[in-house]
PDB file of N, CA and C in Angstrom:
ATOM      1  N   UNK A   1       0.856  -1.174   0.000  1.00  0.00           N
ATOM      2  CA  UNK A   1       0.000   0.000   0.000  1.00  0.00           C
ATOM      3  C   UNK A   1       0.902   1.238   0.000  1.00  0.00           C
ATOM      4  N   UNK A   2       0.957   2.247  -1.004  1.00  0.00           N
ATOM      5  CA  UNK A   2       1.492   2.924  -0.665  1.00  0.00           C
ATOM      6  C   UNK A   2       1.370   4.298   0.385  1.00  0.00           C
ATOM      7  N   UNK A   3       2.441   5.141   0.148  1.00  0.00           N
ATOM      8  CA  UNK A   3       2.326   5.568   1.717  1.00  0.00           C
ATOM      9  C   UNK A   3       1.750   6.958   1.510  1.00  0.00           C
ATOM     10  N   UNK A   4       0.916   7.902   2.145  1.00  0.00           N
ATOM     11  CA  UNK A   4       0.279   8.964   1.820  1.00  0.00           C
ATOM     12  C   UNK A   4       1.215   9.798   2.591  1.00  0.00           C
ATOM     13  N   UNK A   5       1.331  11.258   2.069  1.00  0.00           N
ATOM     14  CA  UNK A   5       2.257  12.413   2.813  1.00  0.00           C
ATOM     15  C   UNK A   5       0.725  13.437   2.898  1.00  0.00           C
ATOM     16  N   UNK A   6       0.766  14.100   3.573  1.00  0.00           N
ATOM     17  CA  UNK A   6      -0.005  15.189   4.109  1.00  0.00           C
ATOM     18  C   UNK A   6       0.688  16.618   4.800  1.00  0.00           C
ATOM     19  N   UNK A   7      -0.366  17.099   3.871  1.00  0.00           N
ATOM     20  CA  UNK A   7       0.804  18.530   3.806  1.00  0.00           C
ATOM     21  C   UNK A   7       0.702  19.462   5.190  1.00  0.00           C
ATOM     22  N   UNK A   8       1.309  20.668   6.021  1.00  0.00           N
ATOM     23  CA  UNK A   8       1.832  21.144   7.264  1.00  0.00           C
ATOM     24  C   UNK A   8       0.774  21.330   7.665  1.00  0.00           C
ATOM     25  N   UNK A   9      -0.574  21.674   6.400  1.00  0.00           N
ATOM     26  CA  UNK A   9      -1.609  22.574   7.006  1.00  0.00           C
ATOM     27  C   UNK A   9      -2.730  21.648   7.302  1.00  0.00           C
ATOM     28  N   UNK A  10      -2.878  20.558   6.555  1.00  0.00           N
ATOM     29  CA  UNK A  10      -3.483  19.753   6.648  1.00  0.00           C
ATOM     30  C   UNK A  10      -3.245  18.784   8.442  1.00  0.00           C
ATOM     31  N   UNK A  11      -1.986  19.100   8.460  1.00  0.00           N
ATOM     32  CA  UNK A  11      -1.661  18.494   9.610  1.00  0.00           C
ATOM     33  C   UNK A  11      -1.782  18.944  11.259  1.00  0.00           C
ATOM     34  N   UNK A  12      -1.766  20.638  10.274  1.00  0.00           N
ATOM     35  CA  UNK A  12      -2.135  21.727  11.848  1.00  0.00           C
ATOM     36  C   UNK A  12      -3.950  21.838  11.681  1.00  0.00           C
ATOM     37  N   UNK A  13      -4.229  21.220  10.849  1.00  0.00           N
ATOM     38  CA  UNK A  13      -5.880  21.514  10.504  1.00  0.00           C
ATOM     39  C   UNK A  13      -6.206  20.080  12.041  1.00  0.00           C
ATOM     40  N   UNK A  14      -5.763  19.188  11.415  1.00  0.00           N
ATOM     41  CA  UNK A  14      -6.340  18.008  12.284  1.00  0.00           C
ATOM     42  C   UNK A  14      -5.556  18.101  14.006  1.00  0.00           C
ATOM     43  N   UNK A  15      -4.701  18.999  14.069  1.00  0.00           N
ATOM     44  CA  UNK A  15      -4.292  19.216  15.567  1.00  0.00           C
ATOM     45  C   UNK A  15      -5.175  20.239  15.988  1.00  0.00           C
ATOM     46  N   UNK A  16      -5.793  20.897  15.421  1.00  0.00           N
ATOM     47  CA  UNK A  16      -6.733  22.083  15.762  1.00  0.00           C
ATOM     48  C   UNK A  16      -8.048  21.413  16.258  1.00  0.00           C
ATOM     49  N   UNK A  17      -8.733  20.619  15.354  1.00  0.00           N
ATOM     50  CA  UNK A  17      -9.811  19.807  15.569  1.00  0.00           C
ATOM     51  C   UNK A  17      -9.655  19.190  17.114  1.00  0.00           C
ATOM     52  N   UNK A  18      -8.145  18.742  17.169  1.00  0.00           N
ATOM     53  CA  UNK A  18      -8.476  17.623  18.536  1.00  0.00           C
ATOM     54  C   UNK A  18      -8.143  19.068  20.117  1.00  0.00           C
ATOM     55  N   UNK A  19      -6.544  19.784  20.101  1.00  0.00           N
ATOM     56  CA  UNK A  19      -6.348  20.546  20.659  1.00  0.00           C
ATOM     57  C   UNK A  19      -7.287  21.802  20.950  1.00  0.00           C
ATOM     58  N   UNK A  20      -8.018  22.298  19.778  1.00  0.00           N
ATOM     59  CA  UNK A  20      -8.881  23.812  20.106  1.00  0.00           C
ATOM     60  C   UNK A  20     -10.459  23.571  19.806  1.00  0.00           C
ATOM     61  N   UNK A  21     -10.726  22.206  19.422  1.00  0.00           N
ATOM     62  CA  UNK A  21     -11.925  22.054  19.125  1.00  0.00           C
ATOM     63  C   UNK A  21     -12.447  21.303  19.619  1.00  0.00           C
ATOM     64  N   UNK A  22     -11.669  20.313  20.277  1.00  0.00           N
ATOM     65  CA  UNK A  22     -11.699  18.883  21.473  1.00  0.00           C
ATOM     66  C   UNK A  22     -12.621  18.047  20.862  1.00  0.00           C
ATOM     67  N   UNK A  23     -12.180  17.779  19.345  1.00  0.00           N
ATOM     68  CA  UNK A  23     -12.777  16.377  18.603  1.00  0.00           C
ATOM     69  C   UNK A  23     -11.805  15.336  19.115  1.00  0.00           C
ATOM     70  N   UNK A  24     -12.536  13.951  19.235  1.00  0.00           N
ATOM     71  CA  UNK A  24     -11.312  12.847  19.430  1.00  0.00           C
ATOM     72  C   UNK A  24     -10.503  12.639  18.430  1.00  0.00           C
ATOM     73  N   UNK A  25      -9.436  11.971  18.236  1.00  0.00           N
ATOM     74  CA  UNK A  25      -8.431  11.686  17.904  1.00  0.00           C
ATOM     75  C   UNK A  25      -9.259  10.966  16.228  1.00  0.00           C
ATOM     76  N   UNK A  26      -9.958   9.540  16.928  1.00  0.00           N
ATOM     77  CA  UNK A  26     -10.417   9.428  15.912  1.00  0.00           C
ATOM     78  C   UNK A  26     -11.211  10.295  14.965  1.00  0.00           C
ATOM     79  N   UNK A  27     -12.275  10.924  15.606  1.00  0.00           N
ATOM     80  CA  UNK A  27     -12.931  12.324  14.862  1.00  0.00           C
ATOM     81  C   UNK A  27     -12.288  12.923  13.687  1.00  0.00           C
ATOM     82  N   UNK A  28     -11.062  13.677  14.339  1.00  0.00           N
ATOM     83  CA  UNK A  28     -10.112  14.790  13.412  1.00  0.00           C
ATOM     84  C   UNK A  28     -10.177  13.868  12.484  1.00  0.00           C
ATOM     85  N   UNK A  29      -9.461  12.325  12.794  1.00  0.00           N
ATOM     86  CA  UNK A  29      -8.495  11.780  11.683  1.00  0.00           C
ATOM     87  C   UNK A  29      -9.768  11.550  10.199  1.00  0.00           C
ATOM     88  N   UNK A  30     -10.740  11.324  11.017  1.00  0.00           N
ATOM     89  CA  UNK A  30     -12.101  10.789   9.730  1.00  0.00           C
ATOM     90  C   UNK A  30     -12.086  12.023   9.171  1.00  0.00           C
ATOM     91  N   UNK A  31     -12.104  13.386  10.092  1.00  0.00           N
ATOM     92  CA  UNK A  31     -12.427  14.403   8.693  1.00  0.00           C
ATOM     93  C   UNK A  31     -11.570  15.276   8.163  1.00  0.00           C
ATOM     94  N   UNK A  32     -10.096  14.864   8.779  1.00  0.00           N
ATOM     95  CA  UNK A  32      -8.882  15.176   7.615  1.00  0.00           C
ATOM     96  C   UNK A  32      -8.687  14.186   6.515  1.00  0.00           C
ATOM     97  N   UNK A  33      -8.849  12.743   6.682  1.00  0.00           N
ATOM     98  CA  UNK A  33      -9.025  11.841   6.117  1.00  0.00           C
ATOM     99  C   UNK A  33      -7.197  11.026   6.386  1.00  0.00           C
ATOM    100  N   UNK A  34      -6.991  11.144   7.375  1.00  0.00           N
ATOM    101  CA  UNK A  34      -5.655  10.606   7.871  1.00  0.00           C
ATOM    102  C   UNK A  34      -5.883   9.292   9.180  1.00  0.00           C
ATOM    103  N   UNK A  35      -5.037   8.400   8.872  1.00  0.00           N
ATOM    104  CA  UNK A  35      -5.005   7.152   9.836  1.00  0.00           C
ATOM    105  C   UNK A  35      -5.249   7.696  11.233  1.00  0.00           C
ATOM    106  N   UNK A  36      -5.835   7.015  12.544  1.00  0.00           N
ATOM    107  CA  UNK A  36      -5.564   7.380  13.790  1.00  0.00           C
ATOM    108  C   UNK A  36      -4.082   7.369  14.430  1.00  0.00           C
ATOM    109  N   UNK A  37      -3.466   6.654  13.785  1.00  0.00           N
ATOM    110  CA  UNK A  37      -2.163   6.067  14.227  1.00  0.00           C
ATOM    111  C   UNK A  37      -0.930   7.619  13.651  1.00  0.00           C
ATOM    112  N   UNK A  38      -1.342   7.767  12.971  1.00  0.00           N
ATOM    113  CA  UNK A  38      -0.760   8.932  12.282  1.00  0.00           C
ATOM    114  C   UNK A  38      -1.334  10.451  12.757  1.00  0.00           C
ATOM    115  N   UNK A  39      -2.293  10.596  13.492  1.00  0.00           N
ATOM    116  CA  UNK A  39      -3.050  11.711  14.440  1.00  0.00           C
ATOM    117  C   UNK A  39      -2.045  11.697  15.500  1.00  0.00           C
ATOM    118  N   UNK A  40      -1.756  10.392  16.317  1.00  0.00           N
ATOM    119  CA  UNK A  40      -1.222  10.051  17.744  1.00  0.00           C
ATOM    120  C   UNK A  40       0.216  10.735  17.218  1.00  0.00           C
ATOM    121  N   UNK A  41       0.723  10.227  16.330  1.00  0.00           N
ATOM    122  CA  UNK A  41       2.225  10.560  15.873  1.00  0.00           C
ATOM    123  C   UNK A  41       2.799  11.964  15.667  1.00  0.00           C
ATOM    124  N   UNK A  42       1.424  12.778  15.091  1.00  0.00           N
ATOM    125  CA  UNK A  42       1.241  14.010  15.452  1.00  0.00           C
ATOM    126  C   UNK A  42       1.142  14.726  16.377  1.00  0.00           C
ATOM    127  N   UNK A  43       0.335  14.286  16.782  1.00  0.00           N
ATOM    128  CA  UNK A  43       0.403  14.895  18.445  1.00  0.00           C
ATOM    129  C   UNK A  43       1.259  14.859  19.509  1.00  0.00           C
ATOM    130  N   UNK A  44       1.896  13.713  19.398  1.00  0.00           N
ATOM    131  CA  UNK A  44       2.896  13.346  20.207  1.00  0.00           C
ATOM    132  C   UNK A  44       4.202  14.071  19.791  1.00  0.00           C
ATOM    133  N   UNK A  45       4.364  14.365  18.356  1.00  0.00           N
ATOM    134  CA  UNK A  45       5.645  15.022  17.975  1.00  0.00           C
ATOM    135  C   UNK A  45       5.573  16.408  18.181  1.00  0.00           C
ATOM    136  N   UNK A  46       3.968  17.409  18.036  1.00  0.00           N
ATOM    137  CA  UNK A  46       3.893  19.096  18.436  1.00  0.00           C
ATOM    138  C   UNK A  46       3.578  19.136  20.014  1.00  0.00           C
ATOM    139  N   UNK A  47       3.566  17.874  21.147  1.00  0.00           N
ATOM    140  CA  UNK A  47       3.400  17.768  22.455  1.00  0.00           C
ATOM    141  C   UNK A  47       5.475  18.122  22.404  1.00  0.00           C
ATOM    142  N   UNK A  48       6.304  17.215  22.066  1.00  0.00           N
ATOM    143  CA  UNK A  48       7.247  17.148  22.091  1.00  0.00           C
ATOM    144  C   UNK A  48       8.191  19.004  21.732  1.00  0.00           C
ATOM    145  N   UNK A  49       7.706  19.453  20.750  1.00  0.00           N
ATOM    146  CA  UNK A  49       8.371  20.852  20.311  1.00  0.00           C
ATOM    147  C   UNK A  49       7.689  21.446  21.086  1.00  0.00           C
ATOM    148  N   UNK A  50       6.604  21.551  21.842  1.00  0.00           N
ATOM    149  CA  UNK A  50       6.013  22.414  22.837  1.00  0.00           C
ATOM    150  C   UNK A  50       6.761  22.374  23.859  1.00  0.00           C
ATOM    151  N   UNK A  51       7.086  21.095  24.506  1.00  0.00           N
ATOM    152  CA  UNK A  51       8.102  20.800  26.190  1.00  0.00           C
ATOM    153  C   UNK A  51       9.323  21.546  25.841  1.00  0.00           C
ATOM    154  N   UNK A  52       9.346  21.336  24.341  1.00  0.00           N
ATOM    155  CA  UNK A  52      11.307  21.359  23.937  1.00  0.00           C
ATOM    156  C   UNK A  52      11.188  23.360  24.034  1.00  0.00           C
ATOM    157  N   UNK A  53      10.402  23.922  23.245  1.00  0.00           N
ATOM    158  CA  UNK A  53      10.189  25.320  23.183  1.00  0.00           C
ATOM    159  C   UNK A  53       9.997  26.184  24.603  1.00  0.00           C
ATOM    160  N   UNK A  54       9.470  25.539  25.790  1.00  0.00           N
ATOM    161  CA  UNK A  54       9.058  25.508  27.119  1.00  0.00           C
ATOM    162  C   UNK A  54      10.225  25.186  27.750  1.00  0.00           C
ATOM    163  N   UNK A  55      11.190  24.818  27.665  1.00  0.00           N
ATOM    164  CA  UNK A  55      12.323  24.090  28.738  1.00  0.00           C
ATOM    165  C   UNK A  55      13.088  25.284  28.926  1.00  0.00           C
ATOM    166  N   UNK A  56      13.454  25.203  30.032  1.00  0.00           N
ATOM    167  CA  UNK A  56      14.381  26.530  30.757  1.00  0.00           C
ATOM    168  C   UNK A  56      15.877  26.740  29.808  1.00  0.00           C
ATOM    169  N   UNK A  57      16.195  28.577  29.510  1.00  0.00           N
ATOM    170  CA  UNK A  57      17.339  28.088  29.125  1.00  0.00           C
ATOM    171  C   UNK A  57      18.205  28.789  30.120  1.00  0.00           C
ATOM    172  N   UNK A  58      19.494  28.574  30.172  1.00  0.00           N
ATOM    173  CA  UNK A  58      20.642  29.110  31.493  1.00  0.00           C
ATOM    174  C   UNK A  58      20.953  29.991  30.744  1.00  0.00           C
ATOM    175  N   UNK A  59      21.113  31.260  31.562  1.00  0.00           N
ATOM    176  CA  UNK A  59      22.051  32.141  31.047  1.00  0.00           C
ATOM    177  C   UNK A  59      23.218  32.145  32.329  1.00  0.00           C
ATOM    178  N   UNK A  60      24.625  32.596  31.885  1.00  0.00           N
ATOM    179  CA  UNK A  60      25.588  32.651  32.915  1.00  0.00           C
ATOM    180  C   UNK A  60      25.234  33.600  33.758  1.00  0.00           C
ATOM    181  N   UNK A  61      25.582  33.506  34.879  1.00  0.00           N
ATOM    182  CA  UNK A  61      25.363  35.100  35.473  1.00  0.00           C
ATOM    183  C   UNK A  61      26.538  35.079  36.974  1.00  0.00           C
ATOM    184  N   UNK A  62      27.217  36.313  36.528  1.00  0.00           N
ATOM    185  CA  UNK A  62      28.189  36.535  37.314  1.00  0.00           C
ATOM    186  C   UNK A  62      27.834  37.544  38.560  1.00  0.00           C
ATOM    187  N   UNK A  63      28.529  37.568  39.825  1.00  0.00           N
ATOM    188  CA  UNK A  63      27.990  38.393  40.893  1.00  0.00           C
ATOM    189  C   UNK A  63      29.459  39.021  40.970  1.00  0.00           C
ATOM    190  N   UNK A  64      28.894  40.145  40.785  1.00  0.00           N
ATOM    191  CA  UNK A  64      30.081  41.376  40.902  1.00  0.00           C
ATOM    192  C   UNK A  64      30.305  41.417  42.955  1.00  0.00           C
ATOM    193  N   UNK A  65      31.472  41.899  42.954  1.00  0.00           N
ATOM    194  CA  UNK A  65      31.939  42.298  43.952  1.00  0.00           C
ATOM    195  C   UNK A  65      30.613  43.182  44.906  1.00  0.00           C
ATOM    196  N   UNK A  66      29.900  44.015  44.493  1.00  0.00           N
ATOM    197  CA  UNK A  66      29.024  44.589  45.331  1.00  0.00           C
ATOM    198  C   UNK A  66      28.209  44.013  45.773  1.00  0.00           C
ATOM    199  N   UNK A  67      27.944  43.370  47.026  1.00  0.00           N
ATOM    200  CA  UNK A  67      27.435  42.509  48.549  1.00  0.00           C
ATOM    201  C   UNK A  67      26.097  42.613  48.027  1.00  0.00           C
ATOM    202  N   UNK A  68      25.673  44.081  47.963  1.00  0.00           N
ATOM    203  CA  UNK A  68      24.038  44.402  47.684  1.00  0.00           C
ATOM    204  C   UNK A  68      23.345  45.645  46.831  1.00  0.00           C
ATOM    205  N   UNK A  69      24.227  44.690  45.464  1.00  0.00           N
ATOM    206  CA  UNK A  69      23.362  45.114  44.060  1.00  0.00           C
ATOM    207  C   UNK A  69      22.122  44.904  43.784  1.00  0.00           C
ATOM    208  N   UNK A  70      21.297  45.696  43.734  1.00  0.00           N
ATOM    209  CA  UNK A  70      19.871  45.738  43.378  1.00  0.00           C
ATOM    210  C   UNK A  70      19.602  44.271  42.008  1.00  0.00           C
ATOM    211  N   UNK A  71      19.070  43.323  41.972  1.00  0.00           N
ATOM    212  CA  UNK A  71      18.848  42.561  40.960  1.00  0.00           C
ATOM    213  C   UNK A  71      17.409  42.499  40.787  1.00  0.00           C
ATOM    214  N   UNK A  72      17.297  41.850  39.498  1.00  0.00           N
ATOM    215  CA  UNK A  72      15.744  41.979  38.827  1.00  0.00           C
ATOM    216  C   UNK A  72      16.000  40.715  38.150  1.00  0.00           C
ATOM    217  N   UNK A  73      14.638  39.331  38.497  1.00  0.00           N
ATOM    218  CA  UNK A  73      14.502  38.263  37.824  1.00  0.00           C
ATOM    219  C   UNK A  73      13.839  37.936  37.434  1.00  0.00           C
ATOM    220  N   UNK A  74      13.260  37.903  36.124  1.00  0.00           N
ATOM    221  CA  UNK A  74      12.048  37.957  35.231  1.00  0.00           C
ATOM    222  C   UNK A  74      12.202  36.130  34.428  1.00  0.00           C
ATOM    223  N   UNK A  75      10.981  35.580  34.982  1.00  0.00           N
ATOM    224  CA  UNK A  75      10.976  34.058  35.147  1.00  0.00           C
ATOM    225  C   UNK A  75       9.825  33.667  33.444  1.00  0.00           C
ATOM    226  N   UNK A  76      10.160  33.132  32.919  1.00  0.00           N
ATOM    227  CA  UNK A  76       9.723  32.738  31.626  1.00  0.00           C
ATOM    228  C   UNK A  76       8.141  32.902  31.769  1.00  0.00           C
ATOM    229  N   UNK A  77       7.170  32.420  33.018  1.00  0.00           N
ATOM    230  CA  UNK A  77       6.210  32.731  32.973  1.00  0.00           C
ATOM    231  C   UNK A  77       5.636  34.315  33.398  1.00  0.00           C
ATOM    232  N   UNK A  78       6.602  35.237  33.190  1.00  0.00           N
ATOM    233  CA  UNK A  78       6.631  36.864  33.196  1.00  0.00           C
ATOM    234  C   UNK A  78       6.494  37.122  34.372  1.00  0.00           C
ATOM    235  N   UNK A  79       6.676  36.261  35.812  1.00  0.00           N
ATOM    236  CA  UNK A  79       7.085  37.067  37.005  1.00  0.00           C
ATOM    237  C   UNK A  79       8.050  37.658  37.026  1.00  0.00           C
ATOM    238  N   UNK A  80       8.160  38.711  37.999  1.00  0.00           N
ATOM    239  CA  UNK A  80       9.545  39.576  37.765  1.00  0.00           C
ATOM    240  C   UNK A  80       9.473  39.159  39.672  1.00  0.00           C
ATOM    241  N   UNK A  81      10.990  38.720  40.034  1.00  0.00           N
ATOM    242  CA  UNK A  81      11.224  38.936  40.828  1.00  0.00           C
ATOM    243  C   UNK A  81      12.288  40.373  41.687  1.00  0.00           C
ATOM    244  N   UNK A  82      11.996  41.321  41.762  1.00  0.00           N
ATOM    245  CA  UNK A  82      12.934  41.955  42.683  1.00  0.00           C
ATOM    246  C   UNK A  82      13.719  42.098  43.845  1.00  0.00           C
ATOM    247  N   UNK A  83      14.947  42.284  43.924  1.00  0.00           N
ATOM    248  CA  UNK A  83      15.808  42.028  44.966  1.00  0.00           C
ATOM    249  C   UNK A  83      16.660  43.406  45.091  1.00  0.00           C
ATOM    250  N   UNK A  84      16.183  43.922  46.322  1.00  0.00           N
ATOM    251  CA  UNK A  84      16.708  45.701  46.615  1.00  0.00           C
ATOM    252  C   UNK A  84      17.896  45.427  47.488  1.00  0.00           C
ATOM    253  N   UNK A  85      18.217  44.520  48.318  1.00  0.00           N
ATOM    254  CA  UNK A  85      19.047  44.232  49.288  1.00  0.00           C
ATOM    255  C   UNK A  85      19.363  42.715  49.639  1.00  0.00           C
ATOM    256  N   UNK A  86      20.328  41.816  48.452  1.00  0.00           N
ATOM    257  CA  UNK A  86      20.724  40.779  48.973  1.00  0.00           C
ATOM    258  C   UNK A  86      22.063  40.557  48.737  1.00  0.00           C
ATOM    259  N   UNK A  87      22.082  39.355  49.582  1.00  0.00           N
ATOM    260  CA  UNK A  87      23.946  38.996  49.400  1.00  0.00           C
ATOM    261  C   UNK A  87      23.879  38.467  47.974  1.00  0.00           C
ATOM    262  N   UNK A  88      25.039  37.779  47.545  1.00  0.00           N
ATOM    263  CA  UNK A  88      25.216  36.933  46.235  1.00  0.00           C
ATOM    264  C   UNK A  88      25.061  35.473  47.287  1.00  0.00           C
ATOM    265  N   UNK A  89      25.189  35.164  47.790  1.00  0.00           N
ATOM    266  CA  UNK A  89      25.208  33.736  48.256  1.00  0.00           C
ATOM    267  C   UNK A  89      23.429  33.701  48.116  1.00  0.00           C
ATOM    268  N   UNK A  90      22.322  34.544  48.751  1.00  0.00           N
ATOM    269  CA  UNK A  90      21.116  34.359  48.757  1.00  0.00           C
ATOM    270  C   UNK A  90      20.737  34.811  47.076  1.00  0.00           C
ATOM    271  N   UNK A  91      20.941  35.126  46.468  1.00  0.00           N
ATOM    272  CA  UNK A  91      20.834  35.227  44.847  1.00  0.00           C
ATOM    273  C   UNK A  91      20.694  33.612  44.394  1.00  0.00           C
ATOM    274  N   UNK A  92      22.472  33.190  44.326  1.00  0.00           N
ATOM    275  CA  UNK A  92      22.803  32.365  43.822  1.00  0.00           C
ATOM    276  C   UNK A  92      21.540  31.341  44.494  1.00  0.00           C
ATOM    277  N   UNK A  93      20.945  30.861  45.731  1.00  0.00           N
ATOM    278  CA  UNK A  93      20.361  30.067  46.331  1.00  0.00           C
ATOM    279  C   UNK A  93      19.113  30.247  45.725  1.00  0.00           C
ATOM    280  N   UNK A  94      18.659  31.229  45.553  1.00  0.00           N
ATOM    281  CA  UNK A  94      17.110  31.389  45.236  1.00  0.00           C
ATOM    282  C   UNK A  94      17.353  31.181  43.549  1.00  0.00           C
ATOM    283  N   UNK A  95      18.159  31.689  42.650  1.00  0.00           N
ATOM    284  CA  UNK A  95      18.546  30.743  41.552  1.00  0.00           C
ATOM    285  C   UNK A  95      18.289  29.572  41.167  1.00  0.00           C
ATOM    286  N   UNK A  96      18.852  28.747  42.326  1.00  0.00           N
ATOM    287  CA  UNK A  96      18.671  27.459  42.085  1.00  0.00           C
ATOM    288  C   UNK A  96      17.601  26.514  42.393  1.00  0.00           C
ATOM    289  N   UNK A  97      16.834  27.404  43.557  1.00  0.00           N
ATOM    290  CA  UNK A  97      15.785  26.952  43.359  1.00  0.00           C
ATOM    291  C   UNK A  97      14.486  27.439  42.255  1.00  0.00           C
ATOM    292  N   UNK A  98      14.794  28.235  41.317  1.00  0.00           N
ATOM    293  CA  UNK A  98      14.079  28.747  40.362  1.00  0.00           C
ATOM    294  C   UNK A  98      14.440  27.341  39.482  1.00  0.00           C
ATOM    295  N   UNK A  99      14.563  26.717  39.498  1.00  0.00           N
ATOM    296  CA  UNK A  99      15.700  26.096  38.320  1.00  0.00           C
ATOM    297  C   UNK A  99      14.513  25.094  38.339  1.00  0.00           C
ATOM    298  N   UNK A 100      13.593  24.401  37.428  1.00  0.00           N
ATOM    299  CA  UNK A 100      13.132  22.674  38.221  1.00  0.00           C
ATOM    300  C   UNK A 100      13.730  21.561  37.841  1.00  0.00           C
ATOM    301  N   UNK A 101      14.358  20.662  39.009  1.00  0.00           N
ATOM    302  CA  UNK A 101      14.587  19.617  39.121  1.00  0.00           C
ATOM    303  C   UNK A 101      14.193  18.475  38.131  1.00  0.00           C
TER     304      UNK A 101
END
């Protein structure tokens, strides 16, 4: 049997159906006209670039000599943390617990 390709839009058409329209899996696939097995494969691969696009990235960050430099930490989900008066040892600590395990 040969093998069918389906084109980007066709493919974000049937992730729309299941993700923003909350058809089942099988649903989408009957009215894109694509296998179920090939829906799952989809989904599972734009679940995958979502975690990968979402994952923390490090930036270096050096602590200058001044004990208690004003710092500002703005966390991917747009909290801003402010810090008017800390050491670098309590920086570096609260750092790492920003970090998840």
């Amino acid at each position: 049997m040969p093998r069918t390709y389906f084109s980007p839009e066709i493919k974000q058409q049937a992730l729309a159906l299941v993700l923003d329209d909350h058809l089942t899996v099988a649903g989408a696939a009957q009215q894109v006209g694509c296998s179920v097995n090939a829906l799952h494969h989809w989904l599972k691969k734009h679940r995958q670039q979502q975690a990968a696009a979402e994952s923390p990235t490090f930036v270096p960050v050096n602590i200058i000599d001044a004990p208690h430099s004003p710092v500002e930490i703005v966390v991917p989900n747009g909290i801003t943390i402010r810090l008017t008066d800390a050491s670098p040892r309590y920086i570096a600590e609260l750092l790492h617990a920003l970090v998840p395990c």
